[in-house]
Protein backbone atom coordinates (compact mmCIF):
# COMPACT_ATOMS: atom_id res chain seq x y z
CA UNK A 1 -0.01 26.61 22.89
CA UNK A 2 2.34 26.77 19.65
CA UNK A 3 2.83 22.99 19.19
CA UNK A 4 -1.17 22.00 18.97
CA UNK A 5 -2.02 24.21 16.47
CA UNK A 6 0.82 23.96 14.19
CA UNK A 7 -0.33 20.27 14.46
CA UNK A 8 -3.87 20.87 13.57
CA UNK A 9 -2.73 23.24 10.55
CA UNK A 10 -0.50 20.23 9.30
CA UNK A 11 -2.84 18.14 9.52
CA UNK A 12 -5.21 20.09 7.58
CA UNK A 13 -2.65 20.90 5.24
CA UNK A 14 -2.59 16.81 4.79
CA UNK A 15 -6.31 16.80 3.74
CA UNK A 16 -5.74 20.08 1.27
CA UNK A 17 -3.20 17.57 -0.66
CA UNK A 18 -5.41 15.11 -1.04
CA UNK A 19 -8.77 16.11 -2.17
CA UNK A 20 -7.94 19.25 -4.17
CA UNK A 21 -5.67 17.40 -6.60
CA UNK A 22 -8.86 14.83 -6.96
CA UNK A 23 -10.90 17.53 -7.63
CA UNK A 24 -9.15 19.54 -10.07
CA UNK A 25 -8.26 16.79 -12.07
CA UNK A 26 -11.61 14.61 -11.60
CA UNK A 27 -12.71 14.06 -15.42
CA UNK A 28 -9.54 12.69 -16.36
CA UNK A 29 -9.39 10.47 -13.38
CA UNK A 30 -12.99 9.44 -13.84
CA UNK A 31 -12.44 9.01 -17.48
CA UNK A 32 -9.52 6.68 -16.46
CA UNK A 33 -11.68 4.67 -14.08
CA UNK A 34 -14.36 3.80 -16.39
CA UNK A 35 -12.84 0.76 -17.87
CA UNK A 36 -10.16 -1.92 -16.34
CA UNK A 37 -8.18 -1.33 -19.68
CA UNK A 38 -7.33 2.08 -18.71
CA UNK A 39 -6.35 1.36 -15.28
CA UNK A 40 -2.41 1.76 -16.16
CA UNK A 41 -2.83 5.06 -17.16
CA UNK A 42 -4.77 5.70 -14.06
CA UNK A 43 -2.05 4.68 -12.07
CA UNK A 44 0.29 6.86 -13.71
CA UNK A 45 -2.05 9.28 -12.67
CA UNK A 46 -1.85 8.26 -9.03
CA UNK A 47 1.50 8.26 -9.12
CA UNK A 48 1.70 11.71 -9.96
CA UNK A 49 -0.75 12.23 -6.96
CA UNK A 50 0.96 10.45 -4.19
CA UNK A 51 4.22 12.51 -5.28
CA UNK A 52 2.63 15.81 -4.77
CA UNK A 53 1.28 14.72 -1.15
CA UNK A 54 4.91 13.18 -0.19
CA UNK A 55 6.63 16.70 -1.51
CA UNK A 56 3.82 18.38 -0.49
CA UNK A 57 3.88 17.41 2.80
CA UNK A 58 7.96 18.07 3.56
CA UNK A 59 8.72 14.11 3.04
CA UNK A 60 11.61 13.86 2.06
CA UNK A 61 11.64 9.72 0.64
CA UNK A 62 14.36 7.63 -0.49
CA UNK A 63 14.72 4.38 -1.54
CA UNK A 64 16.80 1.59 -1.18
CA UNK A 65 17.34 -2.10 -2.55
CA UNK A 66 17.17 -3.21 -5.93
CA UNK A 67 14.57 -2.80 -8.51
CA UNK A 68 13.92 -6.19 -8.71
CA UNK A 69 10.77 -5.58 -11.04
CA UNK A 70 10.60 -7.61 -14.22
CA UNK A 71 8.43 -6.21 -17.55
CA UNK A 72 5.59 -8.83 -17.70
CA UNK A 73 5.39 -10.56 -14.40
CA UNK A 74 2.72 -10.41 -11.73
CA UNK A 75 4.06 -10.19 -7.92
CA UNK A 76 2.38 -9.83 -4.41
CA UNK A 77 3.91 -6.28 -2.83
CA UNK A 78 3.75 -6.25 0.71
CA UNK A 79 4.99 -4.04 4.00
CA UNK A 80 4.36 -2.83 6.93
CA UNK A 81 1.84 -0.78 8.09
CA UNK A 82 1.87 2.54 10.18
CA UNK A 83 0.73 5.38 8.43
CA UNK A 84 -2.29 6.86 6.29
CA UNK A 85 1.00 8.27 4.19
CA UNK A 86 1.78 3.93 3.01
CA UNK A 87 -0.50 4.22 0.79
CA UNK A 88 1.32 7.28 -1.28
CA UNK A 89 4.89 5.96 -0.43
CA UNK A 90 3.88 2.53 -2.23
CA UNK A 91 3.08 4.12 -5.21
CA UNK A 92 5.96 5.76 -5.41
CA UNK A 93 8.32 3.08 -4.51
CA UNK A 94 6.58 0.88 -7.57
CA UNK A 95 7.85 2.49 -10.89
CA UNK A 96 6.41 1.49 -14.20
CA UNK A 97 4.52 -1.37 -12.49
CA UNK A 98 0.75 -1.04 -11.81
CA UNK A 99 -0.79 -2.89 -8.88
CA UNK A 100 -3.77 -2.78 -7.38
CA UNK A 101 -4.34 -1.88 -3.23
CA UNK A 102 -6.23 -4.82 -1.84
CA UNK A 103 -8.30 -2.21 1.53
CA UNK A 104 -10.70 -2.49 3.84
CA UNK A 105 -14.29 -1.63 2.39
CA UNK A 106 -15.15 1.32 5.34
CA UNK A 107 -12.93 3.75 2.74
CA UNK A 108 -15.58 3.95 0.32
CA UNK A 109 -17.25 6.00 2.33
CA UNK A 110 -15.16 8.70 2.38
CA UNK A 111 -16.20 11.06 -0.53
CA UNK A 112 -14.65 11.78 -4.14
CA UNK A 113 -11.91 9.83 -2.69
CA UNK A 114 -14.22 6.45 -1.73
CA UNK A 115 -15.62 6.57 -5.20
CA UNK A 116 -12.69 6.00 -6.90
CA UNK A 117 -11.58 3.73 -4.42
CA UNK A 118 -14.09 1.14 -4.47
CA UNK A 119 -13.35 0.83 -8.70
CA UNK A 120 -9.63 0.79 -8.77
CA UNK A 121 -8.98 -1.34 -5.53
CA UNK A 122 -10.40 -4.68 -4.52
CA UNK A 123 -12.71 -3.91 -1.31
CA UNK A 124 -12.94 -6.43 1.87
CA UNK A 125 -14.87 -6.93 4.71
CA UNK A 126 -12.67 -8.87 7.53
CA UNK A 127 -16.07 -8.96 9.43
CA UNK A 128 -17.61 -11.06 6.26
CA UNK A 129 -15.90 -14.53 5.03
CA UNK A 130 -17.88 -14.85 1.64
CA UNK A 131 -15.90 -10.53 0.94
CA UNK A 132 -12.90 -12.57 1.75
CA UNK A 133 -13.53 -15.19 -0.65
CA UNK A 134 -14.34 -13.11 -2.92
CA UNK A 135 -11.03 -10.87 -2.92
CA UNK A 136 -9.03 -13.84 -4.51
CA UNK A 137 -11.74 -13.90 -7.37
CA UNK A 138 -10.89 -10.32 -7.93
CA UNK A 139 -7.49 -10.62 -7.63
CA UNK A 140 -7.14 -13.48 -10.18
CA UNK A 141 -9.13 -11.06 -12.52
CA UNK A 142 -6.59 -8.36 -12.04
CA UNK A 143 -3.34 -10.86 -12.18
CA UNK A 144 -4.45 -12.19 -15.13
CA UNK A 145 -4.47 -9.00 -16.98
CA UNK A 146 -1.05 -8.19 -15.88
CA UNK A 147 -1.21 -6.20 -12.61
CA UNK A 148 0.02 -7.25 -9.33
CA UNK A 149 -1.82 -6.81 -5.84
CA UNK A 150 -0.78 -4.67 -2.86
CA UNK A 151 -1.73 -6.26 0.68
CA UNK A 152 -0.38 -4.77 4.00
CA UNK A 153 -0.61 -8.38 5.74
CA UNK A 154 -0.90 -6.94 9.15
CA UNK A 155 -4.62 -6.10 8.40
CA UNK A 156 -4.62 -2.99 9.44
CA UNK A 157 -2.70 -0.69 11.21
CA UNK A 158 -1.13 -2.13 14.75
CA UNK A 159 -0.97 -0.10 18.26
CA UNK A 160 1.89 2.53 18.21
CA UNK A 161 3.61 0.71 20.34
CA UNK A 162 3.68 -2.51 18.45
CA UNK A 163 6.84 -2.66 16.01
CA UNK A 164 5.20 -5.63 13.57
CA UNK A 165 1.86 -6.97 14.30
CA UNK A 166 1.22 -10.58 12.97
CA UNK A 167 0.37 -11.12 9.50
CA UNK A 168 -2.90 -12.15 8.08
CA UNK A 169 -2.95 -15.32 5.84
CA UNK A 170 -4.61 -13.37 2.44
CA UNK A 171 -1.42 -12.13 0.75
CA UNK A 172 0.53 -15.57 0.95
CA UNK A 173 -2.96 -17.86 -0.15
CA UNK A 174 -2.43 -15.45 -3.27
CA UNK A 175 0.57 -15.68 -3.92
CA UNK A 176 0.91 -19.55 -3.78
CA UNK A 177 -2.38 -19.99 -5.83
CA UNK A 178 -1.04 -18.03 -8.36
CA UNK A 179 2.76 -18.65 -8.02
CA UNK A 180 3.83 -14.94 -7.95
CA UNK A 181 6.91 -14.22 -5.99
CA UNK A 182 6.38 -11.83 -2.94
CA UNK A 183 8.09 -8.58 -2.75
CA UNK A 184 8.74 -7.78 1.12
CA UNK A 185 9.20 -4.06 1.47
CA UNK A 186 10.23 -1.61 4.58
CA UNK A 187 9.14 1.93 5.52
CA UNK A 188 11.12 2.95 8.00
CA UNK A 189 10.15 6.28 8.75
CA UNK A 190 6.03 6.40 8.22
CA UNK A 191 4.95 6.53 11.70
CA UNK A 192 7.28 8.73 12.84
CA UNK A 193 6.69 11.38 10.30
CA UNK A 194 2.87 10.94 9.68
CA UNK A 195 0.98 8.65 12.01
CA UNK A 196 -3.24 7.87 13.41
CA UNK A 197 -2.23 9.92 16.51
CA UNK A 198 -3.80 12.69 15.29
CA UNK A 199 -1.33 15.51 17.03
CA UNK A 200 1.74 14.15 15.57
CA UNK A 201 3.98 14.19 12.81
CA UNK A 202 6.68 16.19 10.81
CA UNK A 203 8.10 16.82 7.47
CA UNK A 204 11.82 15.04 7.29
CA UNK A 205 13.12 11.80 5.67
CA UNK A 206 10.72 8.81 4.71
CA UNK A 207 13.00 6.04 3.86
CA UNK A 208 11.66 2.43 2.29
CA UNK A 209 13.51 -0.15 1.26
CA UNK A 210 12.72 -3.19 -1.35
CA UNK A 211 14.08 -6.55 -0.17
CA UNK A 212 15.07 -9.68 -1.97
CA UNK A 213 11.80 -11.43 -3.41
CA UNK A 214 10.60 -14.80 -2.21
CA UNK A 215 9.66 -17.39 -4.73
CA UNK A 216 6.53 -19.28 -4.43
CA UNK A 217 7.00 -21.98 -7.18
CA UNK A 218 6.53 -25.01 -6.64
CA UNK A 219 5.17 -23.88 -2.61
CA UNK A 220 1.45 -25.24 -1.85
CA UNK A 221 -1.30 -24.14 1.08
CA UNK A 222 0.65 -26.53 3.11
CA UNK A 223 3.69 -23.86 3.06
CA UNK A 224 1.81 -21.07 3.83
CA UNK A 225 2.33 -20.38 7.19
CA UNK A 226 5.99 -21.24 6.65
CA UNK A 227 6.31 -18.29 3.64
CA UNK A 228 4.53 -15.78 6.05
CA UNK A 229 6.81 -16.25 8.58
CA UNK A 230 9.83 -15.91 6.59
CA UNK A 231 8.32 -12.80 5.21
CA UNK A 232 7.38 -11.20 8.27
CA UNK A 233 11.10 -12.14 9.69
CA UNK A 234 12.84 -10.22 6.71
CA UNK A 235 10.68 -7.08 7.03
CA UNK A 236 11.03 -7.49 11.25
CA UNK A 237 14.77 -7.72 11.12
CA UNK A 238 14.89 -4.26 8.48
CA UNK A 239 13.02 -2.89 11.38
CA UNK A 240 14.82 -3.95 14.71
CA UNK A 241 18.33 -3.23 13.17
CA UNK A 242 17.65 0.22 11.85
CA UNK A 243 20.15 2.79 12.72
């Protein structure tokens, strides 16, 4: 009778995090939006926003590996997913170097929050192959002004049960078109603290951890399936072997 409600209440709680800091600080997020030149200092802005949900929430985060971020390069940033709370811990893990969230299009619809969305982050719609063509249009657009792209290659978030679901093909096409190096990454901790069962979750640690990159130069379409699997073996192997 104690446990459900203190549930519910955190899980409101969640929601309070996220909308009222949209709200309060809509015109300077909306003035942000309004161009693709001002989308670094939107995601400085985002940054600051995922930080106050993560704190906000009791997470305490830490992270591990090496900054392996270079000033002027493009990459592909990928990791598991588990938990509505990725999305924030991403941000945070990537200092100093904006990226934008490749999601599924149904988030527009959520509102405030879906009409930023759907102007900062490239949209798809798995259900429609010309959407999926058109992500690695957008995504050149976005490399070739600097940023790098965020894909969780799973597609969406896997059964509870299910460790590491297989990975979709999108991230790896882009990074071999556009020889960027992949940046495998780990959160350990994501589901446990904050997952979709909706009567679950607690504040405590959310670890994540950045492995070594993986080069794509010189790989073609033909290696695709090859650099997936190698990916999705490094980030599997973080997973099965934590203590």
């Amino acid at each position: 009778m104690i446990k459900y409600p203190l549930y519910l209440l955190y899980r409101i709680w969640y929601y309070v995090l996220v909308f009222v800091p949209i709200v309060l600080f809509f015109p300077v997020i909306f003035a942000t939006i309004l161009s693709e030149k001002t989308y670094p200092l939107f995601f400085k802005i985002a940054r600051i926003w995922a930080k106050i949900i993560l704190i906000g929430m009791g997470f305490n985060y830490k992270i591990s590996g090496q900054d392996v971020f270079e000033e002027g390069k493009s990459y592909v940033l990928v990791a598991n997913h588990t938990s509505m709370t990725d999305i924030m811990l991403m941000l945070v893990l990537v200092k100093n170097h904006p990226f934008v969230f490749v999601g599924k299009k149904e988030l527009a619809q959520i509102p405030i929050f879906g009409f930023i969305y759907k102007r900062v982050c490239i949209l798809v719609d798995r259900s429609n192959s010309r959407s999926r063509f058109q992500v690695f249009e957008r995504a050149q657009k976005r490399i070739l002004q600097g940023l790098s792209i965020c894909i969780f290659p799973e597609g969406g978030v896997p059964e509870e049960h299910i460790v590491l679901d297989e990975f979709k093909d999108g991230a790896f096409r882009i990074a071999i078109e556009h020889q960027l190096p992949i940046v495998p990454m780990v959160f350990f901790d994501n589901k446990k603290r904050f997952s979709y069962t909706f009567f679950s979750g607690s504040p405590g640690k959310m670890r994540a951890k950045i492995l070594p990159i993986i080069p794509t130069k010189g790989k073609t379409l033909n290696d695709k399936n090859e650099l997936k699997q190698q990916t999705r073996i490094s980030i599997a192997f973080e997973l099965e072997n934590d203590e």
